[in-house]
N, C-alpha and C. Protein backbone atom coordinates (compact mmCIF):
# COMPACT_ATOMS: atom_id res chain seq x y z
N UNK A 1 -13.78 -13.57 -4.24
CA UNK A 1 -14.43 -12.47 -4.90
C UNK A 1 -15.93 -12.59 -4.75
N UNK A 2 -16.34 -13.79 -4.89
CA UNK A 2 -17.66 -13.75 -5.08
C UNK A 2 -18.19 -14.90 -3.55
N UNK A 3 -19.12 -14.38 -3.70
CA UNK A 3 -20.09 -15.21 -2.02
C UNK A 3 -21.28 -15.84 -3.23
N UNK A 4 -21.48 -16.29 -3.34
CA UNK A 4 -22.53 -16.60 -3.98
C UNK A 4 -24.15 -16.60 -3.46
N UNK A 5 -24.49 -16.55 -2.34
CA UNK A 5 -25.94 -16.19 -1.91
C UNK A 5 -26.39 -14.77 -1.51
N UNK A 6 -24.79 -14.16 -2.12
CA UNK A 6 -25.11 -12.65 -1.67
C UNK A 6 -24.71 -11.78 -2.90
N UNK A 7 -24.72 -12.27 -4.06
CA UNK A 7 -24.38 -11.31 -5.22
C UNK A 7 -25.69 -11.49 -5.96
N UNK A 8 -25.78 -9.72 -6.41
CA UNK A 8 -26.87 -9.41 -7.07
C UNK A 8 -26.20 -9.27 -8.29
N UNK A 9 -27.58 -10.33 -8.95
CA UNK A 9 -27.17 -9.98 -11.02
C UNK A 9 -28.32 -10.00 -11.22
N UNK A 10 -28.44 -8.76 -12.03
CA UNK A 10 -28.81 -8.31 -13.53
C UNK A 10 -28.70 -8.33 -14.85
N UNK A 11 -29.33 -7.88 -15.63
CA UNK A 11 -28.72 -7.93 -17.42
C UNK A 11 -27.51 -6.44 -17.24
N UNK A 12 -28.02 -5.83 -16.50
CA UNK A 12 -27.27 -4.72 -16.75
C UNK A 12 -25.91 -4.41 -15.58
N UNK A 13 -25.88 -4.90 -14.37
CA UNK A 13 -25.30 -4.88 -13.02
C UNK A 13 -25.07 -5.93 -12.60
N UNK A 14 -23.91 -5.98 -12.23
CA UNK A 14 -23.54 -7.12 -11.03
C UNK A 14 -22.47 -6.76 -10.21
N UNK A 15 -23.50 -7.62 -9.20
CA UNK A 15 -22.49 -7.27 -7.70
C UNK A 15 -21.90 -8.17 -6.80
N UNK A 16 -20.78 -8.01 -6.53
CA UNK A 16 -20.00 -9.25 -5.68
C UNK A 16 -19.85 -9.28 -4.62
N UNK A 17 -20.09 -9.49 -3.27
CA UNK A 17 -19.30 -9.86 -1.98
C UNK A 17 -18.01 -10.03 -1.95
N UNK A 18 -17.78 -9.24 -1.06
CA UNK A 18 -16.21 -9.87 -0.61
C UNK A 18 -16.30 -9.72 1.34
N UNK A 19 -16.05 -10.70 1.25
CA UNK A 19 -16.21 -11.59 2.93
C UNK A 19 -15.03 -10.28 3.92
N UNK A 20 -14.18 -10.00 3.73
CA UNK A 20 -13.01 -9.66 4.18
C UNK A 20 -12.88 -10.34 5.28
N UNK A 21 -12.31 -9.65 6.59
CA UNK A 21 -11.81 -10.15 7.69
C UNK A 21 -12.81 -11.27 8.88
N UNK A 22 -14.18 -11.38 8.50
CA UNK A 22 -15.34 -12.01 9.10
C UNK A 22 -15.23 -13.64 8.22
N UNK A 23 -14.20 -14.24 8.99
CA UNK A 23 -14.16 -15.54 8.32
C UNK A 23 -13.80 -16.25 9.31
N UNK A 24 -14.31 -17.71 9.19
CA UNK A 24 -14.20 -18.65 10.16
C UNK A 24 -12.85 -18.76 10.81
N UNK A 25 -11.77 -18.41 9.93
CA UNK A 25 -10.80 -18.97 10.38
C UNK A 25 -10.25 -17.79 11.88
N UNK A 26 -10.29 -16.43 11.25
CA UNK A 26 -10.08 -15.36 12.05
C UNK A 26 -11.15 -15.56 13.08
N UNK A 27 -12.28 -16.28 13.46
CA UNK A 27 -13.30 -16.00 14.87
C UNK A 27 -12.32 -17.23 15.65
N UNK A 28 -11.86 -18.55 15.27
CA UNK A 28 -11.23 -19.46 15.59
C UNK A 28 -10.11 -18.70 16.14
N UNK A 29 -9.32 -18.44 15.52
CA UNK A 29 -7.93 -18.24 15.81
C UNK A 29 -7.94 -16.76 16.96
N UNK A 30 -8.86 -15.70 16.85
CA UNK A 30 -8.96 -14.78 17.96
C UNK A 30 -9.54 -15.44 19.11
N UNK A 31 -10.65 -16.55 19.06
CA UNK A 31 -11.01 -17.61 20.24
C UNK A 31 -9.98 -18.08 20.95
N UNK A 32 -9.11 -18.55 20.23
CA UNK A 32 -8.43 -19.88 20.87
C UNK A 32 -7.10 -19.12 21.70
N UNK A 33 -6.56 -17.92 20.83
CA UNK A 33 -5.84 -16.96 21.50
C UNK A 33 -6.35 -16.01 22.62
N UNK A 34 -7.54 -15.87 23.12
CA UNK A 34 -8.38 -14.90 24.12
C UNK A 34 -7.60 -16.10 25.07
N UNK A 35 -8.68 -17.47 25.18
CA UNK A 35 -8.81 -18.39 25.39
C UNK A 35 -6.74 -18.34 26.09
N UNK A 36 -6.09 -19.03 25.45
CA UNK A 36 -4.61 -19.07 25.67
C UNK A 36 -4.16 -17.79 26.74
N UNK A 37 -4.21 -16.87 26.30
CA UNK A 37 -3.73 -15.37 26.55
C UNK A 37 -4.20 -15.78 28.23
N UNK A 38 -5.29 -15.71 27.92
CA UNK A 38 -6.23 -15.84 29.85
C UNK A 38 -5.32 -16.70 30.58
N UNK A 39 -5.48 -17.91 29.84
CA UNK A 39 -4.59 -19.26 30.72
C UNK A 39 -3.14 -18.94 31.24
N UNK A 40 -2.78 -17.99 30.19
CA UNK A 40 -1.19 -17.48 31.04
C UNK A 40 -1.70 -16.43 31.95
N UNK A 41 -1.82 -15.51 31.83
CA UNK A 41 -2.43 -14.37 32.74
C UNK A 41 -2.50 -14.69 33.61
N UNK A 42 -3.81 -15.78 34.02
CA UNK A 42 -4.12 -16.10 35.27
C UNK A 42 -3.37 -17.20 35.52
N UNK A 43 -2.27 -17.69 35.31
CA UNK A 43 -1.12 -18.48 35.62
C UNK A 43 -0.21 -17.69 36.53
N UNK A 44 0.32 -17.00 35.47
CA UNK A 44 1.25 -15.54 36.64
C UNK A 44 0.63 -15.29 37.02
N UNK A 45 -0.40 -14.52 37.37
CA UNK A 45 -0.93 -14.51 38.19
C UNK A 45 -1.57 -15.06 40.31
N UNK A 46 -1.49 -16.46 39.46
CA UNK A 46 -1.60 -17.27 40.67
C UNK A 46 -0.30 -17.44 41.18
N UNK A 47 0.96 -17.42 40.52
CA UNK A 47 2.16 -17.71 41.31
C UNK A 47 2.54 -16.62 41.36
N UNK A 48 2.54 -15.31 41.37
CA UNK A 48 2.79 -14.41 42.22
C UNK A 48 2.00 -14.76 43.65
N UNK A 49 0.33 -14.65 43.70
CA UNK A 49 -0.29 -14.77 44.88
C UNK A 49 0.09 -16.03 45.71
N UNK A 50 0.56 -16.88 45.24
CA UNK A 50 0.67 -18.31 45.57
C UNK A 50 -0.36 -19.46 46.07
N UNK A 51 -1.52 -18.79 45.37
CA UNK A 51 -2.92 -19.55 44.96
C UNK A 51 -3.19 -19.64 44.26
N UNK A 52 -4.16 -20.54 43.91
CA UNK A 52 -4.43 -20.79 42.60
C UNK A 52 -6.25 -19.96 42.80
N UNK A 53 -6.10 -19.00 41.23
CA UNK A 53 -7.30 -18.15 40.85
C UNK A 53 -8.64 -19.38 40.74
N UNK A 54 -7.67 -20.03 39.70
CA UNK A 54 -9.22 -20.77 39.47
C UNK A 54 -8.77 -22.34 39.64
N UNK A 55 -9.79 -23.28 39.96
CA UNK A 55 -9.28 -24.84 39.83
C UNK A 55 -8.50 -25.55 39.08
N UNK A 56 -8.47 -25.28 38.21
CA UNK A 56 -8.16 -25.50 36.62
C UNK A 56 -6.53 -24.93 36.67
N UNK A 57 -6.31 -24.41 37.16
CA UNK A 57 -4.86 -23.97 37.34
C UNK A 57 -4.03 -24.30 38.63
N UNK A 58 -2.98 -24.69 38.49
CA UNK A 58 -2.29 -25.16 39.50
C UNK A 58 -1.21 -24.53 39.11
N UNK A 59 -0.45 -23.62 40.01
CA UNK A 59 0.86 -23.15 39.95
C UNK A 59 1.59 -22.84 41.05
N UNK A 60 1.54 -24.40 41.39
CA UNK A 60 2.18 -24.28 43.02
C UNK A 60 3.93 -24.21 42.15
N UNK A 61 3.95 -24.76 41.24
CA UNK A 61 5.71 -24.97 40.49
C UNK A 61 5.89 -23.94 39.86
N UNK A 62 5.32 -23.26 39.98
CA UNK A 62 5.79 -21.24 38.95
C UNK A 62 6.42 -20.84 40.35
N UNK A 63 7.02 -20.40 40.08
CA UNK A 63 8.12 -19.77 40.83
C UNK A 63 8.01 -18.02 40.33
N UNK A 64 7.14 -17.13 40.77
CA UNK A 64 7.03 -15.56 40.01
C UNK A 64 8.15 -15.30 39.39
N UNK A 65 9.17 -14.76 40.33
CA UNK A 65 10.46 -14.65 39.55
C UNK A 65 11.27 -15.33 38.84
N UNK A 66 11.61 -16.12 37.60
CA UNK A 66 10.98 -15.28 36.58
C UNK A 66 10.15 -15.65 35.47
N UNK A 67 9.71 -17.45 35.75
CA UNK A 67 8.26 -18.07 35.35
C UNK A 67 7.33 -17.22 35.55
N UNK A 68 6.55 -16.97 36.41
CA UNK A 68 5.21 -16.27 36.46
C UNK A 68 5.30 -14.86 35.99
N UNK A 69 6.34 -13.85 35.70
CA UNK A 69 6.59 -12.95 34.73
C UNK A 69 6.32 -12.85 33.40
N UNK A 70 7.51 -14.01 32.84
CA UNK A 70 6.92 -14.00 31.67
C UNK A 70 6.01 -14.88 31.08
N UNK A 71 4.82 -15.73 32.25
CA UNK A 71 3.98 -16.11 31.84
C UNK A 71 2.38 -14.51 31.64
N UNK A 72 2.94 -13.68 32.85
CA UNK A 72 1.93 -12.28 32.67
C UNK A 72 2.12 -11.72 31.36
N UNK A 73 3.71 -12.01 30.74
CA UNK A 73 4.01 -10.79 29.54
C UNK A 73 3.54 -12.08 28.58
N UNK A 74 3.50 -13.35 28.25
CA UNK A 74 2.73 -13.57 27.35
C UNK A 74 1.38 -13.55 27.43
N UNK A 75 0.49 -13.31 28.80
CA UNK A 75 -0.62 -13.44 28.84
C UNK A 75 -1.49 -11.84 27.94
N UNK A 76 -0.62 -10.95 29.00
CA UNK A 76 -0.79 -9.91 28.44
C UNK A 76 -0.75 -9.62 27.18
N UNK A 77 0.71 -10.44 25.79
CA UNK A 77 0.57 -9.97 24.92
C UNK A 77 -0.30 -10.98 23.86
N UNK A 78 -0.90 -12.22 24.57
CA UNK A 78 -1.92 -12.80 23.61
C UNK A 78 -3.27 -11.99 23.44
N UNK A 79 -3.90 -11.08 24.91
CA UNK A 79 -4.75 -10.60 25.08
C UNK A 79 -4.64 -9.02 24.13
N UNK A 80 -3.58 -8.69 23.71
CA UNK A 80 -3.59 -7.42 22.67
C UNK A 80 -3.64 -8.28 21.17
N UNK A 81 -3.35 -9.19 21.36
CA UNK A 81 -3.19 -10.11 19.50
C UNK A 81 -4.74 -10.23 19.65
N UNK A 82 -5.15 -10.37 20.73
CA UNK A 82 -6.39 -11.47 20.20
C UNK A 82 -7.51 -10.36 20.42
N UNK A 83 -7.40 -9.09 21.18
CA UNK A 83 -7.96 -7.64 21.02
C UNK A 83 -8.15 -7.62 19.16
N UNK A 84 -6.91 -7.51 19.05
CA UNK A 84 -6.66 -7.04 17.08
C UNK A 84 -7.68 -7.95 16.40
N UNK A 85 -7.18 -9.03 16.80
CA UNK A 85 -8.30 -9.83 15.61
C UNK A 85 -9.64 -9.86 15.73
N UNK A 86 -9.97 -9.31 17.13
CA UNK A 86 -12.17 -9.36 17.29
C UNK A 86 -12.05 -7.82 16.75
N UNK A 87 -10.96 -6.77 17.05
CA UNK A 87 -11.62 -5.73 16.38
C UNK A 87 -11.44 -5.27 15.12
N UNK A 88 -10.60 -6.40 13.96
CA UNK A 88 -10.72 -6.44 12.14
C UNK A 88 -11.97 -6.77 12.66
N UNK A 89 -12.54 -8.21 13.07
CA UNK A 89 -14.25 -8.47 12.86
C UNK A 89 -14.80 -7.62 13.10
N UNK A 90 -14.82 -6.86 14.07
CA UNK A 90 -15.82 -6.00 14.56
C UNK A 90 -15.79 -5.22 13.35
N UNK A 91 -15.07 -4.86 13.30
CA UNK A 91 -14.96 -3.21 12.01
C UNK A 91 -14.98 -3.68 10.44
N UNK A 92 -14.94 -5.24 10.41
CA UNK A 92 -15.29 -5.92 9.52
C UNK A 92 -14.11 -5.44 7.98
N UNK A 93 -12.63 -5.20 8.47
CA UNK A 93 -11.99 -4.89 7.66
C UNK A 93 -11.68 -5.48 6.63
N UNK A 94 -11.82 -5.51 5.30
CA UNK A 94 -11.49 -5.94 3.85
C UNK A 94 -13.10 -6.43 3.47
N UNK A 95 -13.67 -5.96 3.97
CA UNK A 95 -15.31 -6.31 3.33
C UNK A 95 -15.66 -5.11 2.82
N UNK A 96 -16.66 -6.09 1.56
CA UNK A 96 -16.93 -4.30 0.82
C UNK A 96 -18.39 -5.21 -0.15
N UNK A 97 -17.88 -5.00 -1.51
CA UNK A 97 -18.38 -5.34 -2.76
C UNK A 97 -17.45 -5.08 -4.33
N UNK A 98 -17.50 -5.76 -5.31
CA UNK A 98 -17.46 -5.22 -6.14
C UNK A 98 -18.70 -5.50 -7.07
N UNK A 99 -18.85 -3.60 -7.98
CA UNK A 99 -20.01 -3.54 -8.79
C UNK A 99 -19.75 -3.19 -10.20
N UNK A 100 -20.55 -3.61 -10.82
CA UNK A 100 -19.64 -3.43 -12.44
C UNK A 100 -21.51 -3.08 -12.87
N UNK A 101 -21.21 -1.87 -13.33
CA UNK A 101 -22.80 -1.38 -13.74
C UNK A 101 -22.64 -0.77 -15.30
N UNK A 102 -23.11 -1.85 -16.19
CA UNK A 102 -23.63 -1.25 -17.71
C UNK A 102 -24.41 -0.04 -17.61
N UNK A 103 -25.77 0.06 -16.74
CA UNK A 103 -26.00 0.79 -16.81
C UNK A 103 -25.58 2.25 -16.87
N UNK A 104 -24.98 2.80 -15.88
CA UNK A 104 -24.45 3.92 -15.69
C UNK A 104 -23.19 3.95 -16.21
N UNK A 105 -22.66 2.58 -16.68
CA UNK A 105 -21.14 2.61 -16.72
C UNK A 105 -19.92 3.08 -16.32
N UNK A 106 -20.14 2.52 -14.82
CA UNK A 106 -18.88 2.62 -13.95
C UNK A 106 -18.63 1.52 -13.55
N UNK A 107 -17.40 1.66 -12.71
CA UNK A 107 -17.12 -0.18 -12.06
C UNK A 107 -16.92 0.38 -10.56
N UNK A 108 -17.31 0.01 -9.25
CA UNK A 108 -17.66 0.79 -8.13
C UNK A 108 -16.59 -0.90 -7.20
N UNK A 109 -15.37 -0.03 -6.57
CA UNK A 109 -14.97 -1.23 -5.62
C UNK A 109 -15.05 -0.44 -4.59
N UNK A 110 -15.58 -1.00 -3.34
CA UNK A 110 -15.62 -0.79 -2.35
C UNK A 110 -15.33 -1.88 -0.89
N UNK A 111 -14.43 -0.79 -0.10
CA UNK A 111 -13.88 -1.89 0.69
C UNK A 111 -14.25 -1.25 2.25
N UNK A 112 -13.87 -1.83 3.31
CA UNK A 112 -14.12 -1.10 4.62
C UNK A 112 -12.38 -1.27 5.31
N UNK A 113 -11.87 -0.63 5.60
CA UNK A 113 -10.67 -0.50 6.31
C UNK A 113 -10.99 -0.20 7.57
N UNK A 114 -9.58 0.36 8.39
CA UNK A 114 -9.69 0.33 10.12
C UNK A 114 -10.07 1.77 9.99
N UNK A 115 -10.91 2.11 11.30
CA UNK A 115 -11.07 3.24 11.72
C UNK A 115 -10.41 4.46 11.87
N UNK A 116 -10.84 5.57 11.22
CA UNK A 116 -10.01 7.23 10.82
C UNK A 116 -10.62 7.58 9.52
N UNK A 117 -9.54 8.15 9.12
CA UNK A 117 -9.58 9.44 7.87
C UNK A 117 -10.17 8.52 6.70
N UNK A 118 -9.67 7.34 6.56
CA UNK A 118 -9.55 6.56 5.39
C UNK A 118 -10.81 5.08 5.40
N UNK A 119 -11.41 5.09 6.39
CA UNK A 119 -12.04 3.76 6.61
C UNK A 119 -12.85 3.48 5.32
N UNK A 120 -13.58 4.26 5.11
CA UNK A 120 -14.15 3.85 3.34
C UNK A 120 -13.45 4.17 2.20
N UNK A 121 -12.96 2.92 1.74
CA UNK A 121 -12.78 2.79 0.73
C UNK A 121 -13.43 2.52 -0.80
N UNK A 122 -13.51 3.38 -1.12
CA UNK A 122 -14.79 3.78 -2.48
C UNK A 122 -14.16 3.89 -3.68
N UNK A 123 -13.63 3.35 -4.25
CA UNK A 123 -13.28 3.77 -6.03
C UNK A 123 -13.83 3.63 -7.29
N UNK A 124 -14.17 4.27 -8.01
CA UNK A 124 -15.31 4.02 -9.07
C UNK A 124 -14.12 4.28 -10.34
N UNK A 125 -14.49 3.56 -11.17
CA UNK A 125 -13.93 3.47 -12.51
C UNK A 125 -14.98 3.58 -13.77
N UNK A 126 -14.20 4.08 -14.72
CA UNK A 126 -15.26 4.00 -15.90
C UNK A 126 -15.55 2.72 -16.45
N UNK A 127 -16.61 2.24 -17.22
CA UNK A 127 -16.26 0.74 -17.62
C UNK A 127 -14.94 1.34 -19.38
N UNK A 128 -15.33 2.01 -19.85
CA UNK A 128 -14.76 2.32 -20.33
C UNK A 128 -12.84 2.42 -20.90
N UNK A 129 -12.45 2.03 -19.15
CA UNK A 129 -11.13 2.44 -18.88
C UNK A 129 -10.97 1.31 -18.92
N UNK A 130 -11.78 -0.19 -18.76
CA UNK A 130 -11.20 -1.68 -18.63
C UNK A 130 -10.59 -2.10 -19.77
N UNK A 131 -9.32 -2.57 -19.81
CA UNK A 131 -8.59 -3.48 -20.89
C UNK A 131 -8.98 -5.13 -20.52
N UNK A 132 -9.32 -5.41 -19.84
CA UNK A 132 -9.16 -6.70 -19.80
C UNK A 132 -9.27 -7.50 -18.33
N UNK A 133 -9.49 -8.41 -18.21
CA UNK A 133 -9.18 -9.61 -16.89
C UNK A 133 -8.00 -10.29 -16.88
N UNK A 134 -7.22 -10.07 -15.84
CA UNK A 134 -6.38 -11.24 -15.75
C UNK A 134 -6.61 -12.18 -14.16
N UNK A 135 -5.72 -13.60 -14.62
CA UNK A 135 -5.48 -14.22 -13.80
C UNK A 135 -4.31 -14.60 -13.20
N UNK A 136 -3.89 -14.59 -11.61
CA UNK A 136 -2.60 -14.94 -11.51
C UNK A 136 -2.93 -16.05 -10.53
N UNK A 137 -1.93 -17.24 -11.32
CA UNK A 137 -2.30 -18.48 -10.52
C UNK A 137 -1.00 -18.51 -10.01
N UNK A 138 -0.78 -19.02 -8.92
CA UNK A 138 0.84 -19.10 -7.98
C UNK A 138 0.12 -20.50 -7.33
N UNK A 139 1.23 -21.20 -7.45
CA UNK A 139 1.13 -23.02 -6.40
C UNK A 139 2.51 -22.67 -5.77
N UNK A 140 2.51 -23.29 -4.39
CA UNK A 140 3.55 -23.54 -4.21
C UNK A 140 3.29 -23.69 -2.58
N UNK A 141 4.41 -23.30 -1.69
CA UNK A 141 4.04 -23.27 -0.47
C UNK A 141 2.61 -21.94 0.27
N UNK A 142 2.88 -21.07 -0.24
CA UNK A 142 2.20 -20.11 -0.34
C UNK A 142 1.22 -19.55 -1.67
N UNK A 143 0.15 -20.46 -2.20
CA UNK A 143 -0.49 -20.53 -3.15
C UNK A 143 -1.46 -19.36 -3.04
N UNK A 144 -1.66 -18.79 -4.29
CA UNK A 144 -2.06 -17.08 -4.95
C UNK A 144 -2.80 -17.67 -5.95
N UNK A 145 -4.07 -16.83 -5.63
CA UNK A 145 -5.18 -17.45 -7.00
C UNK A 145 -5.98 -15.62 -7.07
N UNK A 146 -5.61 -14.90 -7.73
CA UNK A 146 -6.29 -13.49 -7.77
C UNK A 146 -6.90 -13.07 -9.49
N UNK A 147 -7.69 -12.65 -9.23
CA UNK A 147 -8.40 -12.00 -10.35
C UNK A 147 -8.31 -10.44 -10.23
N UNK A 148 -7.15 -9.93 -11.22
CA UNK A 148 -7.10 -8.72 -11.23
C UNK A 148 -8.43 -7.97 -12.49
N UNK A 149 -8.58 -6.63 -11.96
CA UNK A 149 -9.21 -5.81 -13.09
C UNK A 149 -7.92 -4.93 -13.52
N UNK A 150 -7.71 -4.95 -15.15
CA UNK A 150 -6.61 -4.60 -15.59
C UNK A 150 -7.36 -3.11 -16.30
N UNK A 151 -6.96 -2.02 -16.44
CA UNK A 151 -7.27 -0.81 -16.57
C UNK A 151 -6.32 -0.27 -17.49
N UNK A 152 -6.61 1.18 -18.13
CA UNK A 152 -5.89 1.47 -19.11
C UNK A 152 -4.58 2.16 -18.20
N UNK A 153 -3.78 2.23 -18.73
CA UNK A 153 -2.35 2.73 -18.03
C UNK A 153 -1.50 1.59 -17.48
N UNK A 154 -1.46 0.64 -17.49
CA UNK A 154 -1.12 -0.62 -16.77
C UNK A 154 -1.55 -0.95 -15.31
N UNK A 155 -2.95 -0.24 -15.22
CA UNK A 155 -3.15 -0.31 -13.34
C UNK A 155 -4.06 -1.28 -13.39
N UNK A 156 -3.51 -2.34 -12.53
CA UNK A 156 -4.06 -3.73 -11.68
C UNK A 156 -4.75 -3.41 -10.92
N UNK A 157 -6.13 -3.91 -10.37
CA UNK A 157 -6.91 -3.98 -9.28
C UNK A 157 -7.30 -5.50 -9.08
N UNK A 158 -6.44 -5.71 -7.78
CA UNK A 158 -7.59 -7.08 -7.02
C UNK A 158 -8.43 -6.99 -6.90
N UNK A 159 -9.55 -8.25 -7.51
CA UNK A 159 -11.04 -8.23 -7.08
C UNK A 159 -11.27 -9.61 -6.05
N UNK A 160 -10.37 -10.36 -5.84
CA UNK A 160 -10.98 -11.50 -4.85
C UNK A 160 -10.06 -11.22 -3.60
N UNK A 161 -10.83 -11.94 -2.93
CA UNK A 161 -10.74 -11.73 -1.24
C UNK A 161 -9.43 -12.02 -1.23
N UNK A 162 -9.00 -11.81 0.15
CA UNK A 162 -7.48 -11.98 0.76
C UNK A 162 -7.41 -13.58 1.53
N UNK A 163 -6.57 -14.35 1.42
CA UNK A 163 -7.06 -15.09 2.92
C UNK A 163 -7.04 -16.38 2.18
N UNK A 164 -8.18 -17.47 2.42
CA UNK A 164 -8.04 -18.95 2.07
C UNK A 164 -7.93 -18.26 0.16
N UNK A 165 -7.51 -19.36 -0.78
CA UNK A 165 -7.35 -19.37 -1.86
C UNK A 165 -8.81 -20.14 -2.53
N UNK A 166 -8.94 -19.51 -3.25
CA UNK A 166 -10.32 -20.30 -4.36
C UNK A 166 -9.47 -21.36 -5.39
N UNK A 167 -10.50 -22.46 -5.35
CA UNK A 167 -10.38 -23.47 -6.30
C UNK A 167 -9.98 -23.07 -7.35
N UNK A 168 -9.29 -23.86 -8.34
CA UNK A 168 -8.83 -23.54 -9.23
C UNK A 168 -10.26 -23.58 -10.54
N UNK A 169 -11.35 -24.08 -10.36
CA UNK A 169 -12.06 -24.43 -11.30
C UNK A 169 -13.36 -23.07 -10.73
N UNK A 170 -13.43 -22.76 -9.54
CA UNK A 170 -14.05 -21.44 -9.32
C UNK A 170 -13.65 -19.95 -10.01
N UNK A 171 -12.27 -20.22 -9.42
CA UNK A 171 -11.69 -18.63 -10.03
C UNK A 171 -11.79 -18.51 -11.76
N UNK A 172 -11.48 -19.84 -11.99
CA UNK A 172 -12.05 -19.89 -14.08
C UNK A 172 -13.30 -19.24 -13.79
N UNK A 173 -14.18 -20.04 -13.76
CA UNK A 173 -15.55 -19.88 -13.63
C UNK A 173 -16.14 -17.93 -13.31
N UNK A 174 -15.27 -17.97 -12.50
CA UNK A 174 -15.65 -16.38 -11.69
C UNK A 174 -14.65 -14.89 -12.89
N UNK A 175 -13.64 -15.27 -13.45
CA UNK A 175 -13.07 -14.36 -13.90
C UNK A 175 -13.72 -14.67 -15.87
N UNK A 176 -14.08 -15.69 -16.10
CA UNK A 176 -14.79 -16.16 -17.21
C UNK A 176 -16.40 -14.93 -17.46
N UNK A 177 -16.77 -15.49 -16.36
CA UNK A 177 -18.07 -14.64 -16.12
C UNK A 177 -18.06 -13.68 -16.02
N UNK A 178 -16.91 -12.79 -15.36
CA UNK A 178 -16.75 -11.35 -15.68
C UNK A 178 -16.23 -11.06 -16.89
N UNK A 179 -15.31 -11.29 -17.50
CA UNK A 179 -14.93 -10.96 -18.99
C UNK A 179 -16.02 -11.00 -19.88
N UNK A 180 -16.68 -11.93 -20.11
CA UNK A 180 -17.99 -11.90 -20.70
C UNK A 180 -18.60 -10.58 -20.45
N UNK A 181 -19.16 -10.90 -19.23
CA UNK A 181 -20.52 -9.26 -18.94
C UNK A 181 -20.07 -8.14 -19.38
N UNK A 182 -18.32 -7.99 -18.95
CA UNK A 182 -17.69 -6.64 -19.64
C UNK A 182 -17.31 -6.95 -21.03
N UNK A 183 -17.66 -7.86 -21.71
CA UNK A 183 -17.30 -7.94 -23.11
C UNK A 183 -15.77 -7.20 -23.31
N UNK A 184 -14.55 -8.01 -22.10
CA UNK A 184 -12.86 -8.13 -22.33
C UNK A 184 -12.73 -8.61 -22.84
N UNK A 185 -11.36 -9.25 -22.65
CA UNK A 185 -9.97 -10.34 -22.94
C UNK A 185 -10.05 -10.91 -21.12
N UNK A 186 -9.52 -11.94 -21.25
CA UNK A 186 -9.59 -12.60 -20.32
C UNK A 186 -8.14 -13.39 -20.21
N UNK A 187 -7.11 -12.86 -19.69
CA UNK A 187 -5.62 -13.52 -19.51
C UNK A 187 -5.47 -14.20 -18.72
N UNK A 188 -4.24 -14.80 -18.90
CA UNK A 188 -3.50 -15.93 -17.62
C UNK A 188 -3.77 -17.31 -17.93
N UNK A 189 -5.51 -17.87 -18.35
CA UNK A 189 -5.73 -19.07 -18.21
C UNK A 189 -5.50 -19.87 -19.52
């Protein structure tokens, strides 16, 4: 939810970062798959021609039919996976802010989605309409640490990022500090 060298506070406003899809792990993992994707490509590649493209590759033992095939169809389909993941970065999908303003008294989430009709995502709330903070802590193989904004009608809104999980002594810290400023309830912990 929160970046900490990039949230603006006030007595009256505060504003959060949210990192979305521009995270170390996603520049790694679209690298290493470009990276892979190529190495097959130009594998089939070379054993169709029955040379080798570059030094680094030797495929005098690919046999095209039907090694060097489906070394092209995985090359080809690492190079569309690993397309997808530079263009979430590029388009910087699940990054936004959240803003919680006394002043004017609204609560402003904003996110960036993929390209079309829908790419900004803008929702403003009254502060008015907030019941409360909760927390949902999940351990397990697949561990869930989220700070919802709980609203009147029973509607949940996620406010922390998607992706690695926050410490357990951060997300206190971070959903603590918001209940306060909005003068809530603060659940879960």
């Amino acid at each position: 939810m929160i970046n900490n060298t990039q949230n603006q506070q006030s007595e009256n406003i505060r504003q959060y970062t949210v990192i979305g899809s521009r995270r170390f792990s996603n520049y790694w993992w679209a690298s290493i798959m470009l990276l892979g994707a190529t190495g097959f490509l130009l594998t089939g590649i070379s054993s169709y021609l029955g040379s080798n493209i570059l030094p680094i590759i030797h495929s005098e033992n690919i046999i095209f039919f039907p090694q060097g095939i489906v070394m092209c169809f995985y090359g080809i389909l690492g190079l569309f996976f690993s397309l997808y993941l530079w263009l979430t970065i590029l388009w910087s999908v699940g990054g936004g802010f959240n803003e919680f303003n006394k002043k004017d008294g609204i609560i402003r989430i904003f996110r960036w989605g993929f390209p079309g009709k829908n790419r900004r995502i803008d929702l403003l709330y009254s502060l008015y309409d907030v019941e409360g903070i909760r927390v949902e802590l999940k351990d397990g193989l697949n561990p869930r640490r989220t700070i919802y904004l709980r609203l009147k009608g029973n509607r949940e809104i996620p406010l922390t990022r998607i992706g690695q999980p926050m410490s357990l002594e951060e997300i206190e810290k971070q959903a603590a500090e918001l209940a306060r400023f909005l003068q809530v309830s603060l659940e879960g912990i």
